[in-house]
Protein backbone atom coordinates (compact mmCIF):
# COMPACT_ATOMS: atom_id res chain seq x y z
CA UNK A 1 22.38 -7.80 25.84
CA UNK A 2 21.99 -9.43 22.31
CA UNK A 3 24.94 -9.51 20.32
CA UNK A 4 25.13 -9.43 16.51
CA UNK A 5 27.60 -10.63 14.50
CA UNK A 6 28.65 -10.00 11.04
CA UNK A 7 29.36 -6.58 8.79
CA UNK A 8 27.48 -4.01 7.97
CA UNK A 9 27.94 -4.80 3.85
CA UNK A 10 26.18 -7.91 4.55
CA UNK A 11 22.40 -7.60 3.60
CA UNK A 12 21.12 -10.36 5.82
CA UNK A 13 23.08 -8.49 8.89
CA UNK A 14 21.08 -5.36 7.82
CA UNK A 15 18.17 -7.24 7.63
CA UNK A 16 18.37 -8.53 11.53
CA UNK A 17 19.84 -5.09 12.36
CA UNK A 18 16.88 -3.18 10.95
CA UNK A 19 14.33 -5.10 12.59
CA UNK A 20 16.36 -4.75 16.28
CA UNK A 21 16.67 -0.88 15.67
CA UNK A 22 12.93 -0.70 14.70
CA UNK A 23 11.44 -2.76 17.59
CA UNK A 24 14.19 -0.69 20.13
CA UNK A 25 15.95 -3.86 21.55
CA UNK A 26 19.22 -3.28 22.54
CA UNK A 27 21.98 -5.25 21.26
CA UNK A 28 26.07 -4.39 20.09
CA UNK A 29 27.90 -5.48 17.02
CA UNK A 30 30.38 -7.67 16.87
CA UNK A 31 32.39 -7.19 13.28
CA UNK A 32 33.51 -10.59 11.81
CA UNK A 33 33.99 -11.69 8.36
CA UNK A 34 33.84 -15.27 6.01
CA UNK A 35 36.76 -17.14 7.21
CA UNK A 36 37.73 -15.18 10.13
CA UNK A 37 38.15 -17.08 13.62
CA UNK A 38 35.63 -17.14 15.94
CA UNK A 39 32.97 -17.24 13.44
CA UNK A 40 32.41 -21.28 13.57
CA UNK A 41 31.69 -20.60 17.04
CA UNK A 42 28.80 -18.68 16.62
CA UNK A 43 27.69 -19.96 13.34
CA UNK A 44 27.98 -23.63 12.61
CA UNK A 45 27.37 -23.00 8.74
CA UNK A 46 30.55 -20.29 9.56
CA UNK A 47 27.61 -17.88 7.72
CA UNK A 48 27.05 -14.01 8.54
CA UNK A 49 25.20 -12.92 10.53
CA UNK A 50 24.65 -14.76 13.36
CA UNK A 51 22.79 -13.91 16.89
CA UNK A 52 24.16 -14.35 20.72
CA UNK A 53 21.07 -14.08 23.19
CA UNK A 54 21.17 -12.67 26.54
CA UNK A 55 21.93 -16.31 27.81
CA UNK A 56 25.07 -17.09 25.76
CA UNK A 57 23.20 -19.53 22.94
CA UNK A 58 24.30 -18.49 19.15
CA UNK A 59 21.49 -18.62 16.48
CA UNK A 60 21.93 -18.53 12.73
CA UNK A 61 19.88 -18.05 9.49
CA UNK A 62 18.28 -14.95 9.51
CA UNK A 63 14.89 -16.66 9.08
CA UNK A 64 15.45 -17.91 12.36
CA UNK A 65 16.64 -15.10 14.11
CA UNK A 66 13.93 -12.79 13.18
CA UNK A 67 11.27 -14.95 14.43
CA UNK A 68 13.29 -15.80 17.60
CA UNK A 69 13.30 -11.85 17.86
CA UNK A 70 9.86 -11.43 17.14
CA UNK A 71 8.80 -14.02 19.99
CA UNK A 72 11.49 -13.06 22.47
CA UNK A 73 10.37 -9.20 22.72
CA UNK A 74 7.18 -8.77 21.38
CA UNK A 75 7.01 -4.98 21.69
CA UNK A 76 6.48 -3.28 18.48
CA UNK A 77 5.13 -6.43 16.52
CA UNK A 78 6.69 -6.52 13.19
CA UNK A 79 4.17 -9.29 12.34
CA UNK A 80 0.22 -8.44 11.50
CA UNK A 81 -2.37 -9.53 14.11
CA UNK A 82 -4.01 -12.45 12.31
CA UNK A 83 -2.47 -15.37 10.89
CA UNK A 84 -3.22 -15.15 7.16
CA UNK A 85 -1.92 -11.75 7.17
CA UNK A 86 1.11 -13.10 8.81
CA UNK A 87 0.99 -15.82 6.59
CA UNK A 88 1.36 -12.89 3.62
CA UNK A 89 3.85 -11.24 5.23
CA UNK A 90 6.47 -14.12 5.34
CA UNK A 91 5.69 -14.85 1.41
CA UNK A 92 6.60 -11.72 0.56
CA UNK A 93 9.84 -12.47 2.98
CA UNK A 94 10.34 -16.08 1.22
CA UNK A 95 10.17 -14.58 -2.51
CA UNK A 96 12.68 -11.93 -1.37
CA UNK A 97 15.02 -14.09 -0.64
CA UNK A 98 14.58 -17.26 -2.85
CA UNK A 99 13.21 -15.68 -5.83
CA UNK A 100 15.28 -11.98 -6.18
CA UNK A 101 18.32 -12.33 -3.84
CA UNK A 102 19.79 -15.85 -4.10
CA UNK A 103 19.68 -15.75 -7.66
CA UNK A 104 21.18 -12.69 -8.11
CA UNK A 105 24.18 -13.31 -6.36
CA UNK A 106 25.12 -15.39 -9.36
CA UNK A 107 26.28 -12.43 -11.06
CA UNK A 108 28.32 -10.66 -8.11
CA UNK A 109 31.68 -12.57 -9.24
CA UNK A 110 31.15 -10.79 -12.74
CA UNK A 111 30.23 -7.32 -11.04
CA UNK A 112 32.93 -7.65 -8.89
CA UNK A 113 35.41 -7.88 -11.41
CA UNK A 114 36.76 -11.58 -11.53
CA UNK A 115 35.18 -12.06 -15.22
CA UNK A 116 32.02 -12.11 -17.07
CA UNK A 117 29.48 -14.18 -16.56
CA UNK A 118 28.11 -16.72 -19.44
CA UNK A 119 24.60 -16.52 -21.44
CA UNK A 120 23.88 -18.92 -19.54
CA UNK A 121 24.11 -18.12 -16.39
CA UNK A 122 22.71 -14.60 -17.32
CA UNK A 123 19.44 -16.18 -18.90
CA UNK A 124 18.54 -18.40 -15.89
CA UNK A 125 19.12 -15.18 -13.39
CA UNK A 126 16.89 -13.33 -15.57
CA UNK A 127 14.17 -15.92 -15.02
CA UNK A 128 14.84 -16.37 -11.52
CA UNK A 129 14.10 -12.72 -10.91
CA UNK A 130 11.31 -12.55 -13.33
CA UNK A 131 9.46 -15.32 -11.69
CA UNK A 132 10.05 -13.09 -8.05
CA UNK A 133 9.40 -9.76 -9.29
CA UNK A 134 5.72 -11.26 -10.80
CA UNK A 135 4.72 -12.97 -7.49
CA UNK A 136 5.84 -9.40 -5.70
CA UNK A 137 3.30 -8.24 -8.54
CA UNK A 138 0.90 -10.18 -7.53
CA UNK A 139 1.19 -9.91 -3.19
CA UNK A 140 2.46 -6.32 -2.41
CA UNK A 141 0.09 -3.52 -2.03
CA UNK A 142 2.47 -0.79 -1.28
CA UNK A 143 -0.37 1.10 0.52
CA UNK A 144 2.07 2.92 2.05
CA UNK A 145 4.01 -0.68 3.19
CA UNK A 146 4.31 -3.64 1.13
CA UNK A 147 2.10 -5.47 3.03
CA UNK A 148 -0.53 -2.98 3.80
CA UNK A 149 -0.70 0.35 6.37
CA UNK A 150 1.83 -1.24 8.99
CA UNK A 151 5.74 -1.86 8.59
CA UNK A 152 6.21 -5.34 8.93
CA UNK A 153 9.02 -7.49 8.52
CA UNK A 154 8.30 -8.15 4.55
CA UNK A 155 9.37 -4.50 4.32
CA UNK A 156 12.46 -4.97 6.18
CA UNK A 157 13.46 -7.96 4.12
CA UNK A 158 12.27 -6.59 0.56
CA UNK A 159 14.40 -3.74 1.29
CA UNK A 160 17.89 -5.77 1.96
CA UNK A 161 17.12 -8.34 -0.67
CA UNK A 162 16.82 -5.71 -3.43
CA UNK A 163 20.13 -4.69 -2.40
CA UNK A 164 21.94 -7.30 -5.24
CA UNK A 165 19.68 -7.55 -7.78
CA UNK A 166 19.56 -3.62 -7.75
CA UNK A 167 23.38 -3.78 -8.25
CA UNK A 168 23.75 -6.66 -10.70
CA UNK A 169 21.14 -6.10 -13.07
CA UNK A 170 21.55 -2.97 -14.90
CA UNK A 171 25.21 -3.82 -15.27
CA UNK A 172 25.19 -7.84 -16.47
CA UNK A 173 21.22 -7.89 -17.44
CA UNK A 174 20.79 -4.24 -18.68
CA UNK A 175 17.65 -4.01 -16.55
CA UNK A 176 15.83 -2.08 -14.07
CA UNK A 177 14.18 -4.13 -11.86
CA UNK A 178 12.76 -1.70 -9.68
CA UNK A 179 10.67 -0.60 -12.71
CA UNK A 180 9.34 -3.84 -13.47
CA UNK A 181 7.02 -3.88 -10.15
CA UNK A 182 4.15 -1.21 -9.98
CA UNK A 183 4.90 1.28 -7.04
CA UNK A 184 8.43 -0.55 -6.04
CA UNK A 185 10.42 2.64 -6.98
CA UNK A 186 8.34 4.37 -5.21
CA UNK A 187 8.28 2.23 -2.05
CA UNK A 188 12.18 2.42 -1.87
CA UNK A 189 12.29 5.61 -1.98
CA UNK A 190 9.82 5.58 0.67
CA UNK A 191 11.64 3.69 2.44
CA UNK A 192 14.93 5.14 2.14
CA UNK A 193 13.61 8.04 3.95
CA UNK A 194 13.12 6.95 7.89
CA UNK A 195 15.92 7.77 10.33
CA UNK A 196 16.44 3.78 10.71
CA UNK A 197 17.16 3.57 6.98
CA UNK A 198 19.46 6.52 6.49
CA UNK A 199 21.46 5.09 9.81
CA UNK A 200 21.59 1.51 8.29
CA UNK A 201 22.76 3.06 4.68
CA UNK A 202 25.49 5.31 6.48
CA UNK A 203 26.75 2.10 8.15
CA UNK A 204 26.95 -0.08 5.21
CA UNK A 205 28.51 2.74 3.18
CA UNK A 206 31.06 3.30 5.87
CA UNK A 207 32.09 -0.74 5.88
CA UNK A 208 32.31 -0.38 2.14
CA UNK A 209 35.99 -0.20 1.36
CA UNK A 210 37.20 -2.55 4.22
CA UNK A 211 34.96 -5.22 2.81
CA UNK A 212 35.76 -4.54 -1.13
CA UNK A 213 39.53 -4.69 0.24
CA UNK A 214 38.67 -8.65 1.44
CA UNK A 215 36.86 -8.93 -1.80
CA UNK A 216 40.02 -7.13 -3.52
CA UNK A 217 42.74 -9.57 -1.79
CA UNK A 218 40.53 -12.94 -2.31
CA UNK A 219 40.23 -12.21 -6.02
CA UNK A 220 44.29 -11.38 -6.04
């Protein structure tokens, strides 16, 4: 049985965990944290979340473990038949996380309390997600997916990467990014709806306080 390590607060763990509950592959959780022992083990960048196979090898990057998913068991492709839809499909991914994630995590030491964050800083996030939320403009259909009639994986991941920017930007940007796309509101709320998505929200909620404790006692 797979085995999948990280926390349920982590975004990128939801990410791989969504996509495992979705295709029906059976895995368990292992809980492990930043810093904790055991972790280099699994994950030579000592990053969450990371992935043991059936055969005892440890993968990392969540890139890398989707697709390794995806080819391992095939059932329930989360990937569109031909390869320029595919090709769409991991843009969409690739935006999520370069253009609308990464930079927003800039501002989490500010919304988690340990000071605010400079003009600076605040003006190049802006751009950052800006310059994502116009290319999701341009490449999402939202018809009902993001990528078309199917789930696919560029739902999965759009859904986890707005996770930070959705938290971050009303409070150190004043600004609603989920209004800034045509039909994004709308598609999370869509979203937000399936049995898969309600479990993987009553998870992360429940991991909450143990992980804003960690936060808590680094910051101390």
């Amino acid at each position: 049985m797979l085995t999948l390590h990280g926390f349920a607060y982590s975004n990128y763990f939801n990410i791989v965990k969504h996509q495992l509950l979705v295709k029906g592959v059976p895995y368990q959780e292992n809980r492990i944290y930043p810093g904790e022992p055991g972790l280099l083990e699994v994950s030579p960048a000592g990053k969450v979340p990371a992935l043991t196979t059936e055969d005892g090898v440890h993968i990392s990057e969540s890139s890398v473990m989707v697709d390794y998913i995806e080819e391992a068991y095939p059932q329930h492709s989360l990937y569109p038949e031909s390869a320029q839809d595919r090709a769409k499909v991991r843009q969409i991914m690739k935006i999520s996380e370069l253009y609308l994630d990464l930079p927003a995590r800039r501002l989490l030491p500010a919304a988690f309390g340990a000071g605010p964050a400079d003009e600076v800083t605040k003006t190049e996030v802006r751009a950052s997600l800006q310059r994502g939320l116009d290319a999701l403009s341009q490449l999402a259909q939202f018809a009902p997916y993001v990528a078309g009639a199917k789930l696919t994986l560029a739902d999965i991941y759009l859904r986890y990467a707005l996770v930070i920017p959705a938290m971050v930007a009303p409070s150190q940007l004043d600004w609603d990014i989920t209004a800034a796309v045509p039909g994004l509101a709308q598609w999370l709320t869509f979203m937000s709806e399936s049995e898969i998505s309600q479990k993987m929200d009553a998870d992360t909620l429940a991991n909450r306080d143990e992980f804003m404790a960690r936060i808590a006692a680094r910051n101390g």
